[in-house]
PDB file of N, CA and C in Angstrom:
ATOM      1  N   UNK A   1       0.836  -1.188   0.000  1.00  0.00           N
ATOM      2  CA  UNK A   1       0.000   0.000   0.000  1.00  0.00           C
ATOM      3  C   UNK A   1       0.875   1.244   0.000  1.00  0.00           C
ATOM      4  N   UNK A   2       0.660   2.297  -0.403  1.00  0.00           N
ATOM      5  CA  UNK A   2       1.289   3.546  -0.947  1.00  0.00           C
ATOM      6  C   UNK A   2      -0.011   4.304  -0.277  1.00  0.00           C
ATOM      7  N   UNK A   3       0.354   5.762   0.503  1.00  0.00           N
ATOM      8  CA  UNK A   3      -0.137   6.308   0.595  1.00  0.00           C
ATOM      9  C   UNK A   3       0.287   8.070  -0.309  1.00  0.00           C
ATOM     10  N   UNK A   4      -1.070   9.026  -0.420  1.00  0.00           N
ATOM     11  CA  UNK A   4      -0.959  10.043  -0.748  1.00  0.00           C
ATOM     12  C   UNK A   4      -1.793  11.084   0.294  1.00  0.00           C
ATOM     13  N   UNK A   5      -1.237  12.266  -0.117  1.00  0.00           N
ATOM     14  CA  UNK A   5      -1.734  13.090   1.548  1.00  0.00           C
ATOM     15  C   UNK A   5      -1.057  14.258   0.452  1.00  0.00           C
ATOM     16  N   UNK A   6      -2.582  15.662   1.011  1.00  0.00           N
ATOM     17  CA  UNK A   6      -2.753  16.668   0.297  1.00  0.00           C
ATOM     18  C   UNK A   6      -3.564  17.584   1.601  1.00  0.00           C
ATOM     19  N   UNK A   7      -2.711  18.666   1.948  1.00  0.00           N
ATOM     20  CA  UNK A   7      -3.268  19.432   3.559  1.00  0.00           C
ATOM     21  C   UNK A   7      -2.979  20.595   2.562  1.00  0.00           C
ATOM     22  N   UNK A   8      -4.483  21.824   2.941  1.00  0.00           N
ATOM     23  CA  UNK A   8      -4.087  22.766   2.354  1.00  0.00           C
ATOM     24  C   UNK A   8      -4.979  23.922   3.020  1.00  0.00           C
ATOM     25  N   UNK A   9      -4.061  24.717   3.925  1.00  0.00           N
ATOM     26  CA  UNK A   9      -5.042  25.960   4.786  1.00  0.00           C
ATOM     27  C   UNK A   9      -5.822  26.630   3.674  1.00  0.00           C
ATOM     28  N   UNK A  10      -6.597  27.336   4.357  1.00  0.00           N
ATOM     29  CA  UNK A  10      -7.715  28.565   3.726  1.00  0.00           C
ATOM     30  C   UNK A  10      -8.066  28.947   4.447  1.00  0.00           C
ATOM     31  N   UNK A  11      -8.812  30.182   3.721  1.00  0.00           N
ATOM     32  CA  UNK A  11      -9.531  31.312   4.877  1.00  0.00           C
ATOM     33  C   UNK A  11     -11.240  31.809   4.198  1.00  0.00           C
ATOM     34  N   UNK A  12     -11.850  30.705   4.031  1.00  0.00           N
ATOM     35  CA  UNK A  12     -12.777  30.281   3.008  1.00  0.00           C
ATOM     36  C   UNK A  12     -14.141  29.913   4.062  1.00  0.00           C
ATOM     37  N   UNK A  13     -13.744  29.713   5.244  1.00  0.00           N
ATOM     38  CA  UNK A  13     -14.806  29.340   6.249  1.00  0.00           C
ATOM     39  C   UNK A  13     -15.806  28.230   5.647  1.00  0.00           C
ATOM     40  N   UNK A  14     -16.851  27.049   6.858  1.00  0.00           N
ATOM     41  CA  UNK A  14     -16.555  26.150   6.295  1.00  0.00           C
ATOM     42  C   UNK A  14     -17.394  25.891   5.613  1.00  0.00           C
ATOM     43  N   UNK A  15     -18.697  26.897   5.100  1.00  0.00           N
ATOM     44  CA  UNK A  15     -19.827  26.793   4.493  1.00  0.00           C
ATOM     45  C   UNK A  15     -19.386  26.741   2.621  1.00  0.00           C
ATOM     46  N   UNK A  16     -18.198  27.847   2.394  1.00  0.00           N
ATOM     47  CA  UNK A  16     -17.713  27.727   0.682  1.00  0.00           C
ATOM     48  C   UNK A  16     -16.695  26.845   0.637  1.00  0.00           C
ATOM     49  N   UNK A  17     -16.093  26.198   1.989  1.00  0.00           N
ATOM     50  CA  UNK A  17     -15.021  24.888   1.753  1.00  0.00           C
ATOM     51  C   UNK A  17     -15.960  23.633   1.668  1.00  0.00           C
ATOM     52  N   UNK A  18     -16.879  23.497   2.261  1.00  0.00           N
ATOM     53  CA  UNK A  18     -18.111  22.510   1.572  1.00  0.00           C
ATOM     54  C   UNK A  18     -18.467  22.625   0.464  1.00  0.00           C
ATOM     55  N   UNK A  19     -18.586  23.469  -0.298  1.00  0.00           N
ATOM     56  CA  UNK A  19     -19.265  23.654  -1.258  1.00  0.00           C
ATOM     57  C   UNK A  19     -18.075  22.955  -2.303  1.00  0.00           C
ATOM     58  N   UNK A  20     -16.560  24.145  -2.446  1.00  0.00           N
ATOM     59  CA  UNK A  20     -16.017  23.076  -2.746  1.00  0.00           C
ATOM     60  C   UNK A  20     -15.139  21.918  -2.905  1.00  0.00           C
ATOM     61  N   UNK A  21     -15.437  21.301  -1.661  1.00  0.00           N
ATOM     62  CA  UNK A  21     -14.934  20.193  -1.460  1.00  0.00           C
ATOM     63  C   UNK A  21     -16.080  19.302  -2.351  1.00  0.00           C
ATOM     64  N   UNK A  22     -17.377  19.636  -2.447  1.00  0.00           N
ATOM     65  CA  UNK A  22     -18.448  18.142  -2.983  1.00  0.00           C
ATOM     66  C   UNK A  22     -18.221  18.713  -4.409  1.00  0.00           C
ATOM     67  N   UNK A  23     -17.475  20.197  -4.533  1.00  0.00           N
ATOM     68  CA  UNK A  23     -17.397  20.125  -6.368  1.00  0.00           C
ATOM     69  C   UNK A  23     -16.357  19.678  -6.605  1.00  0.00           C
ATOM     70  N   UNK A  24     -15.284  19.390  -6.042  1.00  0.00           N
ATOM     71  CA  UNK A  24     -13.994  18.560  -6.767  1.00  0.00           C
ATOM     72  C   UNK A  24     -14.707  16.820  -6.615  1.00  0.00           C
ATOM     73  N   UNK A  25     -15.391  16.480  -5.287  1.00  0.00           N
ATOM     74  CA  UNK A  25     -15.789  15.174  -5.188  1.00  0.00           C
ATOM     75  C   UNK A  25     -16.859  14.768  -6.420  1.00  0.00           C
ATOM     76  N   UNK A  26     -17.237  16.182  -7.266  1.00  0.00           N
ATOM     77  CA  UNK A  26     -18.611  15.157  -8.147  1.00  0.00           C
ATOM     78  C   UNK A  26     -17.750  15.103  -9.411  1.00  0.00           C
ATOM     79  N   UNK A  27     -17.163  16.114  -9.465  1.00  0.00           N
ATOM     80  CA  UNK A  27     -16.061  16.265 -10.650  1.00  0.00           C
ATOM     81  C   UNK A  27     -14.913  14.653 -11.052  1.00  0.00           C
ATOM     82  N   UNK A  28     -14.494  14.265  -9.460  1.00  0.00           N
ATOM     83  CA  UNK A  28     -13.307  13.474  -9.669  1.00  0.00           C
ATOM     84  C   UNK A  28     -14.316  12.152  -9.221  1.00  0.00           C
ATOM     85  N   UNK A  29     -15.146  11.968  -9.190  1.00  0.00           N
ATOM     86  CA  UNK A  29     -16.494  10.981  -8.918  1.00  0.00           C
ATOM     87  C   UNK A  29     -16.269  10.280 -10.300  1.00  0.00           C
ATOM     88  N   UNK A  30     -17.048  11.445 -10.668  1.00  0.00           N
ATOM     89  CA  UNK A  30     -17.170  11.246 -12.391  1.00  0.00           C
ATOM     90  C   UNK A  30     -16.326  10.602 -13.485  1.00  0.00           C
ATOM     91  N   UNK A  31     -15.152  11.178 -13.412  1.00  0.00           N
ATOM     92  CA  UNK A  31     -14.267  11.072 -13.909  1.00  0.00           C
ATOM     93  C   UNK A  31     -13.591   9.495 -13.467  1.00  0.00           C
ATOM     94  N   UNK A  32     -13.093   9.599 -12.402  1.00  0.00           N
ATOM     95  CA  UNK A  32     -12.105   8.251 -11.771  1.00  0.00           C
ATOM     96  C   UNK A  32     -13.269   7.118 -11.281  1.00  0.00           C
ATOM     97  N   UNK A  33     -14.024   7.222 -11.418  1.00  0.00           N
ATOM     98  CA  UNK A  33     -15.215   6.163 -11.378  1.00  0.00           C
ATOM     99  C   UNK A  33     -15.641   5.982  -9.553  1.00  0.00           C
ATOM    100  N   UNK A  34     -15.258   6.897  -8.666  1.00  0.00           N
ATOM    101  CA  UNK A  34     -15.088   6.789  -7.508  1.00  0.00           C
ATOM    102  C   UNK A  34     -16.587   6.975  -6.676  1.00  0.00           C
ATOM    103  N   UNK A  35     -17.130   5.831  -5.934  1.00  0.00           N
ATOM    104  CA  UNK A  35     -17.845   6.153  -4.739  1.00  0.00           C
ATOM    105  C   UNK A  35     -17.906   6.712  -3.991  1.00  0.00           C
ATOM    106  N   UNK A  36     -18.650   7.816  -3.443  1.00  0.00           N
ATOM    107  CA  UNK A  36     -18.138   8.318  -2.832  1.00  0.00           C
ATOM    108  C   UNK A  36     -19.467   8.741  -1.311  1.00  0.00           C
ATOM    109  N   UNK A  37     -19.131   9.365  -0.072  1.00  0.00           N
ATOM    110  CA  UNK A  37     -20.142   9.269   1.006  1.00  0.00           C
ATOM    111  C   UNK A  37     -19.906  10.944   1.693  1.00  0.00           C
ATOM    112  N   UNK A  38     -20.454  11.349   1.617  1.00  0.00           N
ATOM    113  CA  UNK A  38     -20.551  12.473   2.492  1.00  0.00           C
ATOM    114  C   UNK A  38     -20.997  12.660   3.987  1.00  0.00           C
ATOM    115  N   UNK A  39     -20.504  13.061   5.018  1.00  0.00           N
ATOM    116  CA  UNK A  39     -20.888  13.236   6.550  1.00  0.00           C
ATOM    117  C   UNK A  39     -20.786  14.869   6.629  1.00  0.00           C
ATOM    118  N   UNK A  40     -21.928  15.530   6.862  1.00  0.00           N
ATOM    119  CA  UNK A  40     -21.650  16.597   7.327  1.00  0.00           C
ATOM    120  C   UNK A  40     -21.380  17.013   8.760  1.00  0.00           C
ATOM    121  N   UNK A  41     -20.889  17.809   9.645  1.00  0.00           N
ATOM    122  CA  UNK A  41     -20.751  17.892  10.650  1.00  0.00           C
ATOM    123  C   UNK A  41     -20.518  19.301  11.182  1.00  0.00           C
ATOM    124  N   UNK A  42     -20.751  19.867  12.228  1.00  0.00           N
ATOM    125  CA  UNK A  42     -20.880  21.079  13.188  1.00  0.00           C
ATOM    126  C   UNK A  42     -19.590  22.004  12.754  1.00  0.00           C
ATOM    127  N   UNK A  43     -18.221  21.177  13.069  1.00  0.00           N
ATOM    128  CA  UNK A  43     -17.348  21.762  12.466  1.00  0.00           C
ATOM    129  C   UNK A  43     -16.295  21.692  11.662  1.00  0.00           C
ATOM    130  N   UNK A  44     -16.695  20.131  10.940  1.00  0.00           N
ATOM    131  CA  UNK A  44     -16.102  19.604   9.685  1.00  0.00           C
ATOM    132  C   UNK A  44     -16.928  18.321   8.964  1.00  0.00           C
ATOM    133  N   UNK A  45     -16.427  18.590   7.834  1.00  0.00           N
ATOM    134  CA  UNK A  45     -17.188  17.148   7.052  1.00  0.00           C
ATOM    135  C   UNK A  45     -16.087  16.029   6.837  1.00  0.00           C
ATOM    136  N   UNK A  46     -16.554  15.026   6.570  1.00  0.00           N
ATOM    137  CA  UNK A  46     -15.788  13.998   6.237  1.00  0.00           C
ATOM    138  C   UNK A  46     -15.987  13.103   4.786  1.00  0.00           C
ATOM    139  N   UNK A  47     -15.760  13.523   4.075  1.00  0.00           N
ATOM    140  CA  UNK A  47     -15.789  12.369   2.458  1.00  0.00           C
ATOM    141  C   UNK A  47     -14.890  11.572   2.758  1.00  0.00           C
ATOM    142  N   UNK A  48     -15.713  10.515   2.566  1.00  0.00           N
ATOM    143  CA  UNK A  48     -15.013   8.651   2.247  1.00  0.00           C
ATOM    144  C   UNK A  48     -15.081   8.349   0.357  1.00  0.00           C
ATOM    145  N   UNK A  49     -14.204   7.763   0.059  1.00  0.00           N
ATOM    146  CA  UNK A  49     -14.575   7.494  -1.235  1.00  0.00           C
ATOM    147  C   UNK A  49     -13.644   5.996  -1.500  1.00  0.00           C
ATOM    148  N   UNK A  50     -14.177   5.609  -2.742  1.00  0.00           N
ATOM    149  CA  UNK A  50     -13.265   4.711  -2.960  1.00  0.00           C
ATOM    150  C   UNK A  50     -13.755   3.733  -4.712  1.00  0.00           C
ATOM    151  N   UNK A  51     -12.734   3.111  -4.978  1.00  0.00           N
ATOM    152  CA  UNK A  51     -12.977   2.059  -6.108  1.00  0.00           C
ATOM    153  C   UNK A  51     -11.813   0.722  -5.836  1.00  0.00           C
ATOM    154  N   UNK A  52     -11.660   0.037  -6.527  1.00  0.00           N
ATOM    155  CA  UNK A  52     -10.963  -0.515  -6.658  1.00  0.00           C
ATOM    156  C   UNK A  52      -9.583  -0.004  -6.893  1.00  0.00           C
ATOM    157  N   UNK A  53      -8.773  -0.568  -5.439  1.00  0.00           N
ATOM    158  CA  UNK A  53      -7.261  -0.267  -5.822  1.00  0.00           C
ATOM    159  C   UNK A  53      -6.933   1.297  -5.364  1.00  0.00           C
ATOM    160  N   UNK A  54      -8.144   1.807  -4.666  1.00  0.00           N
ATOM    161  CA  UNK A  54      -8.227   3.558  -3.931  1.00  0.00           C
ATOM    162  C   UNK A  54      -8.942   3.109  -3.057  1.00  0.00           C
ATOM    163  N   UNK A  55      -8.820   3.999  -1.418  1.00  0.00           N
ATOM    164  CA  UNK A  55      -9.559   4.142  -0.959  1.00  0.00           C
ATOM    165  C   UNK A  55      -9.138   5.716  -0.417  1.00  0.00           C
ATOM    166  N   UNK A  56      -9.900   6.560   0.406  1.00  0.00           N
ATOM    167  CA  UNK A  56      -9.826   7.779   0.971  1.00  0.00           C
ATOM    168  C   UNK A  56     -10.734   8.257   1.679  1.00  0.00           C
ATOM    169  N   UNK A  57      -9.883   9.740   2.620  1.00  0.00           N
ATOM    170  CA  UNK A  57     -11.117  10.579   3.238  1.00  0.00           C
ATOM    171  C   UNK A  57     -10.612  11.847   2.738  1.00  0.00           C
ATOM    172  N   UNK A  58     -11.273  12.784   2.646  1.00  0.00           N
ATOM    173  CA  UNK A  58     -11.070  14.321   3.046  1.00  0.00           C
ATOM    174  C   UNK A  58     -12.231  14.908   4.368  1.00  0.00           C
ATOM    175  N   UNK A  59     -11.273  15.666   4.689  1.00  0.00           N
ATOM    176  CA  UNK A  59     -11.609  16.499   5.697  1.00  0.00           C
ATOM    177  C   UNK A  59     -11.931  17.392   5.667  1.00  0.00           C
ATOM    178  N   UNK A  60     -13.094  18.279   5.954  1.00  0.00           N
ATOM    179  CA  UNK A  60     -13.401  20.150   5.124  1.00  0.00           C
ATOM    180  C   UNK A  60     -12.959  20.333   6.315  1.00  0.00           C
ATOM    181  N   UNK A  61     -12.134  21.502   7.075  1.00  0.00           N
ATOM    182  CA  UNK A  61     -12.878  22.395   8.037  1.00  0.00           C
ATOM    183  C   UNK A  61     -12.968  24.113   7.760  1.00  0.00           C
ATOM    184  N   UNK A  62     -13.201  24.669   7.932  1.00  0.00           N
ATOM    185  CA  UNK A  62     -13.437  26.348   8.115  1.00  0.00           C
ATOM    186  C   UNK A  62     -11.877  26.638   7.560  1.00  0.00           C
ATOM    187  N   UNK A  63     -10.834  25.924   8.012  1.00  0.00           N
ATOM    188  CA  UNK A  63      -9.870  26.610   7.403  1.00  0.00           C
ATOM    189  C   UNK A  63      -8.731  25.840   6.964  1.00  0.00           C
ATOM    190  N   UNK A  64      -9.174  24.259   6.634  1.00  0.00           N
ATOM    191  CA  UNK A  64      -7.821  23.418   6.071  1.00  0.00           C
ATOM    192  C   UNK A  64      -8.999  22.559   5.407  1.00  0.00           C
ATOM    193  N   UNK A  65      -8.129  21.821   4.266  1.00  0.00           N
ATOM    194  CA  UNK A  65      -9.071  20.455   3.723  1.00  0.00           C
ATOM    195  C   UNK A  65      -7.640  19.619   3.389  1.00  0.00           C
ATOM    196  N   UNK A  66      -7.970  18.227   4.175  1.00  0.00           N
ATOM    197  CA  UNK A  66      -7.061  17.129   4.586  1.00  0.00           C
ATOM    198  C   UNK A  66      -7.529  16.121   4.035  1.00  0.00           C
ATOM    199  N   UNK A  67      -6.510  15.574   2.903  1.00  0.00           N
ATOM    200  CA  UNK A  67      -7.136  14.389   1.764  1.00  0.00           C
ATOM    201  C   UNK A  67      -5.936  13.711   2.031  1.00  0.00           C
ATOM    202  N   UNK A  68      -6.560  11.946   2.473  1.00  0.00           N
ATOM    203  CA  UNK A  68      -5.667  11.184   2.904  1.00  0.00           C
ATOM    204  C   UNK A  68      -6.179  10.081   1.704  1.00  0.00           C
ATOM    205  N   UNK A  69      -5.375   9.177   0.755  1.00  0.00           N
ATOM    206  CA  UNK A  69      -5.667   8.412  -0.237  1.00  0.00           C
ATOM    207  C   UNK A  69      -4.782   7.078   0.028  1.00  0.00           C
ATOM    208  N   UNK A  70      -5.020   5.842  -0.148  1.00  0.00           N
ATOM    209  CA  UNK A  70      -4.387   5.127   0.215  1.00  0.00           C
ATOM    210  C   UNK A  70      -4.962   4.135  -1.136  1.00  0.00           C
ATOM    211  N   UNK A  71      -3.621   3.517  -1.646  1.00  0.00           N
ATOM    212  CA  UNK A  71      -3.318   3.109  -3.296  1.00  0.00           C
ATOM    213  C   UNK A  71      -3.180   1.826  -2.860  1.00  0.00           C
ATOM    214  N   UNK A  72      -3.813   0.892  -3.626  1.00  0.00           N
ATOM    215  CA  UNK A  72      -3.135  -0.273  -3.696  1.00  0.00           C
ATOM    216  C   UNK A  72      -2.142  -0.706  -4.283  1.00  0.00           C
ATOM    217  N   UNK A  73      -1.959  -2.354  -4.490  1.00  0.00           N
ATOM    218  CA  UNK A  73      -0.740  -2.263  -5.255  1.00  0.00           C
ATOM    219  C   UNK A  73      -0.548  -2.035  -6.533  1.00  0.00           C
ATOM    220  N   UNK A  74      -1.278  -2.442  -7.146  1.00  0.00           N
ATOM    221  CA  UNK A  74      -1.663  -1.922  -8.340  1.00  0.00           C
ATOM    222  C   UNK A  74      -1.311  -0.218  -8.754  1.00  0.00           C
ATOM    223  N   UNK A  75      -2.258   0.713  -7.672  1.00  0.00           N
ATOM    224  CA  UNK A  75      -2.605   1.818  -8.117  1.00  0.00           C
ATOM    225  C   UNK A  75      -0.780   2.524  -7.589  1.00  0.00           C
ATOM    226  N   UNK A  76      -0.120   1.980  -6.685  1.00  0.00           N
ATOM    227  CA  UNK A  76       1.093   2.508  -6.033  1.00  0.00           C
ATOM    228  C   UNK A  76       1.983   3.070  -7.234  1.00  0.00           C
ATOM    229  N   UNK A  77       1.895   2.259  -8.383  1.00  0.00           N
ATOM    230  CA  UNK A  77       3.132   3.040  -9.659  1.00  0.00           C
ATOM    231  C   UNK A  77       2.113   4.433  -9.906  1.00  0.00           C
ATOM    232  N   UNK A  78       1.051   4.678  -9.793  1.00  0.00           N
ATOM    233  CA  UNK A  78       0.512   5.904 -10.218  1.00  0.00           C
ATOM    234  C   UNK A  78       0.957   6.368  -9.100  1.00  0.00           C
ATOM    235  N   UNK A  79       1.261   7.166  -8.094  1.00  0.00           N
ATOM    236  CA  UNK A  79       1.223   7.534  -7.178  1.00  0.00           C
ATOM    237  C   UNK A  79       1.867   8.737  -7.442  1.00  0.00           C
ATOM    238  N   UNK A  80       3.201   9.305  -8.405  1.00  0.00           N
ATOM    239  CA  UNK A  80       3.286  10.763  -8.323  1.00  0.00           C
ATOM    240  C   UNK A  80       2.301  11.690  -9.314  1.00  0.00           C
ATOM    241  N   UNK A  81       1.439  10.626 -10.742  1.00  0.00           N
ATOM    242  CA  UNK A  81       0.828  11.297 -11.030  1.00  0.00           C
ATOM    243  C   UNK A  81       0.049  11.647 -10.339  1.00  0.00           C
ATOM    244  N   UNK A  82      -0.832  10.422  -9.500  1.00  0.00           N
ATOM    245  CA  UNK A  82      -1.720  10.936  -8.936  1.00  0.00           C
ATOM    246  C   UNK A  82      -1.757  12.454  -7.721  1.00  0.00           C
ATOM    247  N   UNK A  83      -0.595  12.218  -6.957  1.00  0.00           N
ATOM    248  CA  UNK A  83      -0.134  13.734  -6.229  1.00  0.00           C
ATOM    249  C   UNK A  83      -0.140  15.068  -6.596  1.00  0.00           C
ATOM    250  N   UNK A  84       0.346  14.908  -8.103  1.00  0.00           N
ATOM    251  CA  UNK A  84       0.231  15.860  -9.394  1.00  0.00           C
ATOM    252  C   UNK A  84      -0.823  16.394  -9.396  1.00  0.00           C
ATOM    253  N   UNK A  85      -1.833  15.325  -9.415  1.00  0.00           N
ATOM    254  CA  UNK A  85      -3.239  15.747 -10.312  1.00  0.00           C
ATOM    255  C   UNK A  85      -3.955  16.272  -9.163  1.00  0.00           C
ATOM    256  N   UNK A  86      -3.509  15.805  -7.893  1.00  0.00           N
ATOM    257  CA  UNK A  86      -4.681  15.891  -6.440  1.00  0.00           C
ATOM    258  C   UNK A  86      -4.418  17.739  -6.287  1.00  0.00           C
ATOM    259  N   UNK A  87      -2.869  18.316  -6.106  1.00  0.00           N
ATOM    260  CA  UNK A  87      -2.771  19.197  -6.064  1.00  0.00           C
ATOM    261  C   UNK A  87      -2.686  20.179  -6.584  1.00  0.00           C
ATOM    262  N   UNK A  88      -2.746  19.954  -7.807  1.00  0.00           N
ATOM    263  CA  UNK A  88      -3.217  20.959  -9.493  1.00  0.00           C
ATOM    264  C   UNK A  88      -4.375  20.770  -9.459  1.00  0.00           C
ATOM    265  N   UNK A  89      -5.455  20.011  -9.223  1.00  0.00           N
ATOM    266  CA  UNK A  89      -7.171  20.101  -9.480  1.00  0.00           C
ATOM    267  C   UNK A  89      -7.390  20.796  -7.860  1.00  0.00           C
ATOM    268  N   UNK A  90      -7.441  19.989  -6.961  1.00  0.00           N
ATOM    269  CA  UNK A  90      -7.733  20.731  -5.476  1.00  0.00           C
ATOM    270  C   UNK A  90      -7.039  21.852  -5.078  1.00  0.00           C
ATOM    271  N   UNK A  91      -5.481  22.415  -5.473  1.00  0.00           N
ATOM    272  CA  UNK A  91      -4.807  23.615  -4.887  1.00  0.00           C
ATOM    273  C   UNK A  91      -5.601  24.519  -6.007  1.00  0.00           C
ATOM    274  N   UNK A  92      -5.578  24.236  -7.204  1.00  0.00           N
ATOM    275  CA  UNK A  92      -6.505  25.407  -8.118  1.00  0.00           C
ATOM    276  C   UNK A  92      -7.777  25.972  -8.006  1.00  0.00           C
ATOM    277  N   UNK A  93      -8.137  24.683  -7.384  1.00  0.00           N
ATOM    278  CA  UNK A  93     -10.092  25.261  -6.926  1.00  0.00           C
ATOM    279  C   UNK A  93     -10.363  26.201  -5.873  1.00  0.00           C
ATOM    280  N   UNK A  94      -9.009  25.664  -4.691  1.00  0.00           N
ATOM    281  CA  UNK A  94      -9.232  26.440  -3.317  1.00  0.00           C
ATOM    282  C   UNK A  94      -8.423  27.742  -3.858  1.00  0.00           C
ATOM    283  N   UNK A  95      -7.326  27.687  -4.724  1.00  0.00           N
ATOM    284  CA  UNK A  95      -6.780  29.224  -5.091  1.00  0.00           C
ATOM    285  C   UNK A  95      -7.764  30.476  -5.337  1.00  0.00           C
ATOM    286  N   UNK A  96      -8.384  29.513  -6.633  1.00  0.00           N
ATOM    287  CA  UNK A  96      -9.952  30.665  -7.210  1.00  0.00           C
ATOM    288  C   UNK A  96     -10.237  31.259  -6.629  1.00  0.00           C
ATOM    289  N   UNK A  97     -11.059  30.332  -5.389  1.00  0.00           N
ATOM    290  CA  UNK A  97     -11.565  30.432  -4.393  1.00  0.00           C
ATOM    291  C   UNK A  97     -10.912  31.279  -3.453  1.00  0.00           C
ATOM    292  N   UNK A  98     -10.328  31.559  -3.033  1.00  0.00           N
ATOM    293  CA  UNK A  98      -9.252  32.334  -2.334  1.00  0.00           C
ATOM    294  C   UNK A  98      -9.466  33.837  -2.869  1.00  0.00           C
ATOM    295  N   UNK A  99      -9.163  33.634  -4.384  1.00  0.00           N
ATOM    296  CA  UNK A  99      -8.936  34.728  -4.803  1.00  0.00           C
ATOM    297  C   UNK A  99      -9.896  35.561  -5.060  1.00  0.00           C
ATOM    298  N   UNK A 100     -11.309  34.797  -5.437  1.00  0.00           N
ATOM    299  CA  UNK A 100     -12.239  35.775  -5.393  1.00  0.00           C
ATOM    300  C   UNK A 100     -13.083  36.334  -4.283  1.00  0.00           C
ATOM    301  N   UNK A 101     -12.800  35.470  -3.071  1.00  0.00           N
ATOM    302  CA  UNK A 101     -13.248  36.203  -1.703  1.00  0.00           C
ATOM    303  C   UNK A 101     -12.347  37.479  -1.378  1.00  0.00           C
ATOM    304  N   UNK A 102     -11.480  37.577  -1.796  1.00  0.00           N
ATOM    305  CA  UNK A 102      -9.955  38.439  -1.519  1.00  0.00           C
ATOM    306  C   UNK A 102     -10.678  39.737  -2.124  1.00  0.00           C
ATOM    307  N   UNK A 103     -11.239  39.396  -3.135  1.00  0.00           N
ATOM    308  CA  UNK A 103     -11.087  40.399  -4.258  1.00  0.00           C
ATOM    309  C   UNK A 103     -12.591  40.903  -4.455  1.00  0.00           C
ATOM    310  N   UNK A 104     -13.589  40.329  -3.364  1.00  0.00           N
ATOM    311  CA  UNK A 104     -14.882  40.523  -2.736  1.00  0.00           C
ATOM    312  C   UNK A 104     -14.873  41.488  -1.720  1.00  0.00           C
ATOM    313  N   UNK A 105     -13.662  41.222  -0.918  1.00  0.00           N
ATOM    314  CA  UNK A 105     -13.623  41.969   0.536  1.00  0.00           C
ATOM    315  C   UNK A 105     -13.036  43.800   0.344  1.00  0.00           C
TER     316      UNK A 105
END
């Protein structure tokens, strides 16, 4: 097993880090064929997801989102694309995001 791990602060509070955290989850759903479960909670959510050869959580809270992925053996030779792709699709969404609250205030 190979793990991947993607921690990334914000200042997005945790009502637009929900929002998108379930738009990268319907996006990469879609795409990577992935199951996926949502828990909302008081002061964080929790997504479980998984397919064959993946499993994972992310974490929303108010001001970090914590994506823990764990590869099988199979999926372990992908493992720097996949790091690649986790933090170019998820660091770009929360950037936007970033940037247009910035540029709101």
């Amino acid at each position: 097993m190979s793990d991947v791990t993607f921690q990334q602060s914000h200042t997005l509070g945790l009502d637009k880090a929900r929002e998108l955290a379930q738009k990268w989850v319907d996006t990469s759903a879609s795409q990577l064929g992935l199951t996926c479960q949502h828990q909302q909670g008081a002061d964080q959510d929790t997504i479980t997801f998984e397919r064959m050869g993946v499993k994972g959580t992310m974490k929303v809270t108010g001001t970090e989102f914590d994506l823990s992925i764990k590869l099988g053996m199979m999926m372990s030779a992908l493992k720097p694309m996949i790091e690649a792709e986790v933090a170019k699709s998820l660091g770009r969404l929360i950037e936007k995001s970033q940037n247009r609250a910035e540029g709101q205030a």
